[in-house]
N, C-alpha and C. Protein backbone atom coordinates (compact mmCIF):
# COMPACT_ATOMS: atom_id res chain seq x y z
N UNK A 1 7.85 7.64 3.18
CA UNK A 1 7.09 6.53 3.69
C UNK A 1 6.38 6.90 5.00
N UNK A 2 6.99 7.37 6.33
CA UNK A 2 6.44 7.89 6.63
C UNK A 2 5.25 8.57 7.12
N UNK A 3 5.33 9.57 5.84
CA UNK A 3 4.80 10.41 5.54
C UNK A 3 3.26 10.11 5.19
N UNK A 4 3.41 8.75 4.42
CA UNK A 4 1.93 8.36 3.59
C UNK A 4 1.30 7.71 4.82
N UNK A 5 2.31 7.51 6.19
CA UNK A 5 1.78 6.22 7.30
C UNK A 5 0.94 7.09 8.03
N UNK A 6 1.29 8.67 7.90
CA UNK A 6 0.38 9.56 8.88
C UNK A 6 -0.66 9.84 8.18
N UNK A 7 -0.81 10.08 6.65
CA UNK A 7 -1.81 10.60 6.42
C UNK A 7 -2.88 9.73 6.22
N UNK A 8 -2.49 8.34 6.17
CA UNK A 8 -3.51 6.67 6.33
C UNK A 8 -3.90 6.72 7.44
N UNK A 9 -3.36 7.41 8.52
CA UNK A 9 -3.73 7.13 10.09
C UNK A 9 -4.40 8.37 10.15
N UNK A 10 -3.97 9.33 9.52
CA UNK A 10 -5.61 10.62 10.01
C UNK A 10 -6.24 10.41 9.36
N UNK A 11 -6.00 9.35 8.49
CA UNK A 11 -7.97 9.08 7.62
C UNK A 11 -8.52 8.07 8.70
N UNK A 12 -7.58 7.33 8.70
CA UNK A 12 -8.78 6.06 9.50
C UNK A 12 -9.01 6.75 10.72
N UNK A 13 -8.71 7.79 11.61
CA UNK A 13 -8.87 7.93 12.58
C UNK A 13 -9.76 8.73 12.40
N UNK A 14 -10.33 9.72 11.13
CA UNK A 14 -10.97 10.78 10.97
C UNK A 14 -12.34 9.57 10.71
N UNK A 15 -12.19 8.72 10.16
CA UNK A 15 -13.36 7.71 9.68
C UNK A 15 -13.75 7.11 11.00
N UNK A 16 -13.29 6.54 11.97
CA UNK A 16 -13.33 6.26 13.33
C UNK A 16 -14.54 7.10 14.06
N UNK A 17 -13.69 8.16 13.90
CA UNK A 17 -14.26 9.60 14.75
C UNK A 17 -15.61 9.98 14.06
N UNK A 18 -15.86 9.89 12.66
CA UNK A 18 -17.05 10.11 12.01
C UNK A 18 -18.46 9.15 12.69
N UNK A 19 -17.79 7.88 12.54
CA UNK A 19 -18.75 6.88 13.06
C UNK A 19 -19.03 6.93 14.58
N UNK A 20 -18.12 7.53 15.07
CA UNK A 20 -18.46 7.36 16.65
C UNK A 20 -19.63 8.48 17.01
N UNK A 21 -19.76 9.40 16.41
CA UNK A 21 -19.80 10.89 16.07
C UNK A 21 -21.23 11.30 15.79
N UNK A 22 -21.62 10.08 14.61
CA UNK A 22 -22.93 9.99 14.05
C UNK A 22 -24.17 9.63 15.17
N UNK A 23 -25.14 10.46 15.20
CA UNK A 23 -26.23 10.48 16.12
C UNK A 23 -27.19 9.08 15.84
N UNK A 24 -27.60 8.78 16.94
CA UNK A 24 -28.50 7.90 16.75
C UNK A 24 -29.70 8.42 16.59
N UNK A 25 -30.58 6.79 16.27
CA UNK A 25 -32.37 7.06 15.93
C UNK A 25 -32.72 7.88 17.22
N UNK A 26 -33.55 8.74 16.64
CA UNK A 26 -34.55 9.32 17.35
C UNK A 26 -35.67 9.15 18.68
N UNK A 27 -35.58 7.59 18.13
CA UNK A 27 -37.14 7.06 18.99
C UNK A 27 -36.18 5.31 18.81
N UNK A 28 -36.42 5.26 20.52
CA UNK A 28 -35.83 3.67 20.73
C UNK A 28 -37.32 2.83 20.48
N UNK A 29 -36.65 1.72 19.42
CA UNK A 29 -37.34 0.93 18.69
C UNK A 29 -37.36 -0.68 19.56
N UNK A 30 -38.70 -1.05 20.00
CA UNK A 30 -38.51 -2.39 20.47
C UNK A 30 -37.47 -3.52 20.13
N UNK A 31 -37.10 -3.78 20.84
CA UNK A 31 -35.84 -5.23 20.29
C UNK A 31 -36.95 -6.44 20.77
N UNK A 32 -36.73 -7.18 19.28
CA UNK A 32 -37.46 -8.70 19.45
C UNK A 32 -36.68 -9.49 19.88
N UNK A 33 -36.92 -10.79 20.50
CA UNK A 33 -35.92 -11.66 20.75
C UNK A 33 -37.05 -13.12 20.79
N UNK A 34 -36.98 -14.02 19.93
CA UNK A 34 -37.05 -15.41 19.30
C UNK A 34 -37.06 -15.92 20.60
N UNK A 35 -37.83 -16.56 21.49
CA UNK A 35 -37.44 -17.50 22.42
C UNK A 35 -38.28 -18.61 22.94
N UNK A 36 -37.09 -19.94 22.99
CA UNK A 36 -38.51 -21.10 23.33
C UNK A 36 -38.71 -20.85 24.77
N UNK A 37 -39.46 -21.97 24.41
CA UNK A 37 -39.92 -22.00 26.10
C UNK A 37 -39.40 -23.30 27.40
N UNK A 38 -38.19 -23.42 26.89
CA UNK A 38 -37.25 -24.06 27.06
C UNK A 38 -36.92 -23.53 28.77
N UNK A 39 -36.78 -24.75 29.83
CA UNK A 39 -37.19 -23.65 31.19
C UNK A 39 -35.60 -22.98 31.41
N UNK A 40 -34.30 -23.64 30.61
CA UNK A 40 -33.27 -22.40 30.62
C UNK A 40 -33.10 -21.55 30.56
N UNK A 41 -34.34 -20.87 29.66
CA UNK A 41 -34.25 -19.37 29.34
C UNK A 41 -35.28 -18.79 30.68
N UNK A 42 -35.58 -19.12 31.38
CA UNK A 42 -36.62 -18.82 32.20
C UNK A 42 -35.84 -17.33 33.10
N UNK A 43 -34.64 -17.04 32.98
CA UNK A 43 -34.20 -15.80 33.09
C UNK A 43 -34.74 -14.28 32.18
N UNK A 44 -34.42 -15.14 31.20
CA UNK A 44 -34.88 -13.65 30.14
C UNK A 44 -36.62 -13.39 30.68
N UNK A 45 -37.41 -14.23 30.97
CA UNK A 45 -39.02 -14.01 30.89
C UNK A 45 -39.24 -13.12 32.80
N UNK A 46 -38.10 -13.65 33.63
CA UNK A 46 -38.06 -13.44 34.87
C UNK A 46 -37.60 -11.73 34.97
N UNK A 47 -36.58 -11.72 34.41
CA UNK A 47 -35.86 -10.33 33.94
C UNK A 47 -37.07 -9.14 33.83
N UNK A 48 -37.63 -9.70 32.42
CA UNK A 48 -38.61 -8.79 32.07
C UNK A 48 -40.15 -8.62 32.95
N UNK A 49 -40.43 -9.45 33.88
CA UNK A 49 -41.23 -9.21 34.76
C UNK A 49 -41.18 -8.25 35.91
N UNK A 50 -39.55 -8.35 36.41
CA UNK A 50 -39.25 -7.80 37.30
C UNK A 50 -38.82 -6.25 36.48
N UNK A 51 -38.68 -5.73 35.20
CA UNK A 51 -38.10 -4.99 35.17
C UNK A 51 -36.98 -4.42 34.76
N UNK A 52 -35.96 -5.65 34.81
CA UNK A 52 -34.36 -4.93 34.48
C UNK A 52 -34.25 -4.35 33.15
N UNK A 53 -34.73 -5.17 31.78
CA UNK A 53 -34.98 -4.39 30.76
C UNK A 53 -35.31 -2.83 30.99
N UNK A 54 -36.15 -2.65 31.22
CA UNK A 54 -36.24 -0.84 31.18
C UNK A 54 -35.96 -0.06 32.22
N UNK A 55 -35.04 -0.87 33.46
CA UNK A 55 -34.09 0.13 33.96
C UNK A 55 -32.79 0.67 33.21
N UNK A 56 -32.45 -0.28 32.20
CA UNK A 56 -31.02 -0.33 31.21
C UNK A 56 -32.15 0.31 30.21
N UNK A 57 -33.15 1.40 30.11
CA UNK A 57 -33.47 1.59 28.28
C UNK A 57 -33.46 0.59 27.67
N UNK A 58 -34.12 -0.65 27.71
CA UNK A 58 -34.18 -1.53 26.48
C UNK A 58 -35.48 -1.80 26.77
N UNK A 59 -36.24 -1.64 25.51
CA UNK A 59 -37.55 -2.14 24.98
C UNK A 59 -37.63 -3.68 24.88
N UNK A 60 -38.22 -4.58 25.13
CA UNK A 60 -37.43 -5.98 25.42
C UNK A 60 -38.78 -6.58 24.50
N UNK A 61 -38.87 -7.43 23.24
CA UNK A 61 -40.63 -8.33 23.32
C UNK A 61 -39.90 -9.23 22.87
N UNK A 62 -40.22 -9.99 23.81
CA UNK A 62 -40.26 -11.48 24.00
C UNK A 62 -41.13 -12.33 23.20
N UNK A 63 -40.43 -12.84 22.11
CA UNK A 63 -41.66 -13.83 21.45
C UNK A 63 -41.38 -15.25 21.43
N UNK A 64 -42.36 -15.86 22.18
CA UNK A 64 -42.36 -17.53 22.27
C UNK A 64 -42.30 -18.20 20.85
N UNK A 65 -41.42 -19.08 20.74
CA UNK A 65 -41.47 -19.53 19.02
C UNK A 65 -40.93 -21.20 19.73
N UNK A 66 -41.73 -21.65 19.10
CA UNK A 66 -41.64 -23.44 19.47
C UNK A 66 -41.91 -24.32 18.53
């Protein structure tokens, strides 16, 4: 019993390790994000004026939907 508990645990851990492992895309792809114009969100539109998006690498487009 055991026996079968280690070799279930070096699979999932080998499957773990595969996924962690696997390279990403090539070319960072814009992220959309749906947003009203609701003045709560008035962070996300402030954010992206000033910048913080592409100090963190994120492609940010903002689309107004109302």
């Amino acid at each position: 019993m055991a026996k079968t508990r280690a070799i279930i645990a070096a699979i999932g851990a080998l499957v773990l390790l595969t996924a962690v492992l696997t390279p990403g895309p090539a070319g960072a792809e814009p992220f959309r994000l749906g947003i009203s114009t609701w003045v709560g969100y008035g962070p996300f539109f402030l954010a992206r004026k000033k910048g913080y998006f592409k100090e963190e690498g994120l492609e940010l487009d903002l689309v107004k939907v109302e």
